[in-house]
Protein backbone atom coordinates (compact mmCIF):
# COMPACT_ATOMS: atom_id res chain seq x y z
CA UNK A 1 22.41 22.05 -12.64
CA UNK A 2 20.47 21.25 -16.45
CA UNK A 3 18.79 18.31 -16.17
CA UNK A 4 18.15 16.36 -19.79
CA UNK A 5 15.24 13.66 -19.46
CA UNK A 6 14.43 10.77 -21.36
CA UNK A 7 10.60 9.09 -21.41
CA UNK A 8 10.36 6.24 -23.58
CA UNK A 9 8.56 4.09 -21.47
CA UNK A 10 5.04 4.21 -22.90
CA UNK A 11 3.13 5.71 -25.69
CA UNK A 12 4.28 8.95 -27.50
CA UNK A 13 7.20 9.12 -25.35
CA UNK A 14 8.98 12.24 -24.54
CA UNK A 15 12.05 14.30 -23.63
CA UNK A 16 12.71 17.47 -21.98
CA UNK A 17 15.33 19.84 -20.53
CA UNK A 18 15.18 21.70 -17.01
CA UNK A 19 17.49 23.75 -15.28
CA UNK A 20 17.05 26.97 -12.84
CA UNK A 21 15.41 29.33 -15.67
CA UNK A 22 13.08 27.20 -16.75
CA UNK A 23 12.36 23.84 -18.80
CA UNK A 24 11.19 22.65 -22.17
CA UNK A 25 9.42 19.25 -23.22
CA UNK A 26 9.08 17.39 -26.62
CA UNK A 27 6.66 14.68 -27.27
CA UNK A 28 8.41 11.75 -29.60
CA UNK A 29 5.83 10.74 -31.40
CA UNK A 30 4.80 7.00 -31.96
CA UNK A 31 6.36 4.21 -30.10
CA UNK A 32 7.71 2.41 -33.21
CA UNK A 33 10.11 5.95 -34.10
CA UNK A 34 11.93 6.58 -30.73
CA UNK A 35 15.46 5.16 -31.75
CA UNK A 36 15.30 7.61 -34.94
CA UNK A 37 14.07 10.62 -33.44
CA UNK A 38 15.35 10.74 -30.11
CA UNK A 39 19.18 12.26 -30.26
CA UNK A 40 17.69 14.79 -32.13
CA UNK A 41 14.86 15.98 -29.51
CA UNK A 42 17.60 15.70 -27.13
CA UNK A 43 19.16 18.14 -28.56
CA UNK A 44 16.69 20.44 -29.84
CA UNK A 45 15.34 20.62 -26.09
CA UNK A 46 18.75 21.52 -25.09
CA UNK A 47 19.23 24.26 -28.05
CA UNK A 48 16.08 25.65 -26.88
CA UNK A 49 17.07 26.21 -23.33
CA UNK A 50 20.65 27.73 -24.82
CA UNK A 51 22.60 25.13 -23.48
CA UNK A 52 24.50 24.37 -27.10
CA UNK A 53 25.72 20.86 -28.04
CA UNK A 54 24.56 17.67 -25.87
CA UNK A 55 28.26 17.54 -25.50
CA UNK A 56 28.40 20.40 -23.21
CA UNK A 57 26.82 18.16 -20.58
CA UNK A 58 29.46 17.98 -17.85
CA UNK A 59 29.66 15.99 -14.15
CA UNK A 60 27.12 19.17 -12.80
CA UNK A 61 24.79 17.78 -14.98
CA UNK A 62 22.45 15.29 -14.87
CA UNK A 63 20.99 12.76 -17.59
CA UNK A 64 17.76 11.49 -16.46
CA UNK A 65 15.86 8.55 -17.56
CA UNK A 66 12.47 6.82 -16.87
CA UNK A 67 13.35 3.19 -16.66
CA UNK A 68 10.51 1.32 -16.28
CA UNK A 69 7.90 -0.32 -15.94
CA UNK A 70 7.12 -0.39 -19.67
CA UNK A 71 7.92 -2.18 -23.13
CA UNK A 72 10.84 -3.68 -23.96
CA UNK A 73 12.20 -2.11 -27.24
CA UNK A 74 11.39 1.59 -25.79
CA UNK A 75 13.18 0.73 -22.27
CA UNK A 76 15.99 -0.35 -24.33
CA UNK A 77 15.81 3.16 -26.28
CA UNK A 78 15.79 5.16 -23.50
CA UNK A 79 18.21 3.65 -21.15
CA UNK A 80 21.01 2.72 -23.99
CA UNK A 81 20.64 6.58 -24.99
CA UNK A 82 20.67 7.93 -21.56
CA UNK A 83 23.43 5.67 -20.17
CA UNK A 84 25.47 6.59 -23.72
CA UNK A 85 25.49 10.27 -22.88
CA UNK A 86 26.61 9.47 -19.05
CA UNK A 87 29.03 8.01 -20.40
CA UNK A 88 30.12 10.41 -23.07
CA UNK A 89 29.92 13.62 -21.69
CA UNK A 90 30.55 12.37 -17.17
CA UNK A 91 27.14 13.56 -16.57
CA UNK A 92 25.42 12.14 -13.61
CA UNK A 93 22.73 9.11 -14.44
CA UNK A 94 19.49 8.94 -12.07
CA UNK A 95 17.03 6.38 -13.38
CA UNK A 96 13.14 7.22 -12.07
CA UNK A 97 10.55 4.92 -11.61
CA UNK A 98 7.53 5.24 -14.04
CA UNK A 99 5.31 4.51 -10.81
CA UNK A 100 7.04 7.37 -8.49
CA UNK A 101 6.72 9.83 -11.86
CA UNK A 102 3.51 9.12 -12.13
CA UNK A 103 2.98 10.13 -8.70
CA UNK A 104 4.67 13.32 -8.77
CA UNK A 105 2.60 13.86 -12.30
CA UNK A 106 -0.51 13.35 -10.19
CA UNK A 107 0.40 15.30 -7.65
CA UNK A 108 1.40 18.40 -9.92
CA UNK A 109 -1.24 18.04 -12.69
CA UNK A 110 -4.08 17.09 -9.87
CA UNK A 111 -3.30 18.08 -6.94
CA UNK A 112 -3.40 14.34 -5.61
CA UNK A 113 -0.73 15.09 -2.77
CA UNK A 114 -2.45 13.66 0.55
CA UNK A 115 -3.56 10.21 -0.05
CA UNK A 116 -2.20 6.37 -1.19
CA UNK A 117 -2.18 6.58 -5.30
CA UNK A 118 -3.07 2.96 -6.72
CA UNK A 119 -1.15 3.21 -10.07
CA UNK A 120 -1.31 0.04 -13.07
CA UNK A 121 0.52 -0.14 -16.21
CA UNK A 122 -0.62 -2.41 -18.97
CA UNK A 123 0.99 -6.01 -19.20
CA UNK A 124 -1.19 -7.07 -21.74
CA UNK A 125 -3.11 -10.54 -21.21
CA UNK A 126 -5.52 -8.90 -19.56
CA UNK A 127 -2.58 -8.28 -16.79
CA UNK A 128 -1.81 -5.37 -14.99
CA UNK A 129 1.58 -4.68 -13.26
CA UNK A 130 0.38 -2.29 -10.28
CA UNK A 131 2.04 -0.72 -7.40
CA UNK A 132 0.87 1.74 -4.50
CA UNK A 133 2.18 4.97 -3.85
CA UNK A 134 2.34 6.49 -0.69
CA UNK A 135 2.76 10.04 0.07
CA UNK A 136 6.30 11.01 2.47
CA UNK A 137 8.00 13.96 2.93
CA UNK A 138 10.43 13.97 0.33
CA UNK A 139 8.28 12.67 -2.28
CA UNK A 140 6.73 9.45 -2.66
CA UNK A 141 7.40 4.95 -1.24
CA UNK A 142 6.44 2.76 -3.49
CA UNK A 143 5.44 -0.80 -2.65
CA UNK A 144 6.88 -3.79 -4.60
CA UNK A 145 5.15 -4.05 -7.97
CA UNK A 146 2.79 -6.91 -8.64
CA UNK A 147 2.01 -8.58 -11.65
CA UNK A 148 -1.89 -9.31 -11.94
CA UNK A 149 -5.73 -9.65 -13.42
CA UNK A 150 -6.77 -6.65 -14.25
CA UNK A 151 -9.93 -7.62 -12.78
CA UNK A 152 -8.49 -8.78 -9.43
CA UNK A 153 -6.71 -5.56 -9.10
CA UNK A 154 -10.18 -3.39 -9.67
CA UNK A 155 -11.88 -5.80 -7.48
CA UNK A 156 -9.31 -5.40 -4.47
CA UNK A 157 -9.08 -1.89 -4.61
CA UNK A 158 -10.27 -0.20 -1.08
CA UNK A 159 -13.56 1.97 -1.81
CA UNK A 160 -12.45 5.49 -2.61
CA UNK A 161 -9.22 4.93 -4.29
CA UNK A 162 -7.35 7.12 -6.38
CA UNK A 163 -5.97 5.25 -9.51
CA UNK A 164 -3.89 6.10 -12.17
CA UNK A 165 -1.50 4.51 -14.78
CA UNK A 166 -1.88 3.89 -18.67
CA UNK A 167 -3.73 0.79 -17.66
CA UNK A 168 -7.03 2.51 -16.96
CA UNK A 169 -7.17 3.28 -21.17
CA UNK A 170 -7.99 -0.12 -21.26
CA UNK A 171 -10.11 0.24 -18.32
CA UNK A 172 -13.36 0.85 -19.01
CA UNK A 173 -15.51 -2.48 -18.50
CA UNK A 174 -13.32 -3.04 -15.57
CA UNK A 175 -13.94 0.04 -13.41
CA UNK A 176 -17.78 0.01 -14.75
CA UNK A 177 -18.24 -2.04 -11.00
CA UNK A 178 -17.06 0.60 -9.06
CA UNK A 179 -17.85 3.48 -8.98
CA UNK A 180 -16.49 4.63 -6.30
CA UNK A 181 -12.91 4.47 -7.42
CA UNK A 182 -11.46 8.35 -8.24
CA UNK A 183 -9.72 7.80 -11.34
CA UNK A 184 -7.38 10.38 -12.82
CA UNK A 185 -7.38 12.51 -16.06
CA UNK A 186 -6.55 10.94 -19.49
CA UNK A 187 -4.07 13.15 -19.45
CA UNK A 188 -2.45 12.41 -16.13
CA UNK A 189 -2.85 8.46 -16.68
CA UNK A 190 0.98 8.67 -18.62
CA UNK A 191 4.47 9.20 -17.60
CA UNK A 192 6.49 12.44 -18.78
CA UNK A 193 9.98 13.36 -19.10
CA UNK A 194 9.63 16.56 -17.42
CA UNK A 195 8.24 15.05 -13.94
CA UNK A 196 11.22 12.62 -14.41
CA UNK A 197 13.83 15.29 -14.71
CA UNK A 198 12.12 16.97 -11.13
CA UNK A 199 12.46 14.12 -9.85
CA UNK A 200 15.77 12.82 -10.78
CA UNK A 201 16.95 16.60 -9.72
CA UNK A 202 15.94 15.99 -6.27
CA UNK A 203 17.62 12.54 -6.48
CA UNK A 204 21.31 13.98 -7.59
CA UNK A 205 21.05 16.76 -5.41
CA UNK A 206 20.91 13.78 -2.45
CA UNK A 207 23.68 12.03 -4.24
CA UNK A 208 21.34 9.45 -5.19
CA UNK A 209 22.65 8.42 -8.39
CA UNK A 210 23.34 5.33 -10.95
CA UNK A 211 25.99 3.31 -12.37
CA UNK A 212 25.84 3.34 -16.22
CA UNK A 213 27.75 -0.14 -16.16
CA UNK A 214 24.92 -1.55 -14.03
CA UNK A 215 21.54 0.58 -14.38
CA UNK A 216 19.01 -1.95 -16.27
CA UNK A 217 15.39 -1.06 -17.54
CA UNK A 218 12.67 -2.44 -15.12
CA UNK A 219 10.83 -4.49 -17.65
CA UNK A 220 6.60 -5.44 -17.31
CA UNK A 221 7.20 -9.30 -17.31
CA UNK A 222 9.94 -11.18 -18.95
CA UNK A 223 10.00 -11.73 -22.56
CA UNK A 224 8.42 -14.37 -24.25
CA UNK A 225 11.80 -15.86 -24.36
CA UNK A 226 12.37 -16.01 -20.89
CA UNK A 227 9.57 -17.36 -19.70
CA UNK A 228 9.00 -20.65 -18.76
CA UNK A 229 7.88 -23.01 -20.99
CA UNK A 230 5.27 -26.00 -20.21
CA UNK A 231 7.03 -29.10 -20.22
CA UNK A 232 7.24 -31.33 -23.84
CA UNK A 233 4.53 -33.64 -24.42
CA UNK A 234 6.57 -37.08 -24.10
């Protein structure tokens, strides 16, 4: 089985390629280039793990994608690219959640394998969107994502907890209150395409696998658009 990633969920972004021999990963640089740059990471991951074209890909294969929590012109990125080459080349499509590779990044990067992992992305407005991870014996349950103060969700935190997520970059003030919290590494805080290919292995291995007519990105909030509006002055 090769396993081609996609991370455009946050930051740099990334992409990697994993099969039995080994695995290769490519940071994407900033946020703003991922539609230009991607196809061709794709396939210079691929190239280097002598796998030849991204048309190779067949249904043994697997194209795996982080889709969300995250912003909405990078989820769009990602999943349109990673649903395109399901498409194209009858590769299987597993989309990951950011929150479970986190865990498994976490777990492999610090040995955080035993205990509940409180994990927060950035929603901006002074929001988090935060979930909890718990540990199981084939990899991780996550609870039902909650969109929140970033302050509230310090505040509640049971004494002792591990955090993680790209929300705790913004952190600082917050978590000044408590010090008893364990928070991870900067550079454990972000998702990464290579945890998301592990992971999505795993997945197609079960037969856990996505439609590319009906996978979507799992967005922060709605956008500006689709939220509701106060009502007209009258």
């Amino acid at each position: 089985m090769r396993i081609l990633a996609i991370d455009t969920s946050v930051g740099s972004g990334s992409v990697a390629a994993l099969d039995a021999g080994g695995s290769v990963d490519r940071p994407l640089g900033p946020a703003g280039g991922h539609a230009r740059v991607l196809t061709e990471a794709l396939a210079d991951v691929a190239a280097t793990r002598g796998w030849g074209p991204l048309g190779s890909l067949g249904p043994e294969d697997v194209i795996a994608v982080v889709r969300g929590p995250g912003s909405f012109t990078g989820l769009r990125v990602g999943v349109a690219a990673a649903k395109a080459l399901a498409w194209a080349t009858g590769a299987r499509l597993v989309g990951v959640s950011g929150f479970e590779v986190l865990a498994a990044r976490a777990a492999r990067l610090a040995d955080w394998r035993d205990e509940h992992l409180a994990i927060a992305y950035d929603a901006g407005r002074g929001e988090v969107y935060a979930a909890v991870a718990t540990p199981t014996a084939g990899g991780w349950t996550i609870t039902t994502p909650a969109l929140m103060p970033l302050a509230a969700w310090i505040d509640g935190l049971p004494r002792g907890s591990r955090i993680t997520g790209p929300a705790l970059d913004l952190a600082a003030d917050a978590t000044a209150t408590r010090p008893d919290l364990v928070m991870a590494a900067a550079e454990v805080r972000h998702p990464a395409a290579l945890d998301a290919a592990a992971l999505a292995g795993a997945r197609a291995e079960a037969g856990e696998t996505d439609d590319p007519l009906t996978l979507i990105p799992d967005y922060l909030r709605p956008s500006y658009a689709e939220e509701p509006k106060p009502p007209a002055a009258g």
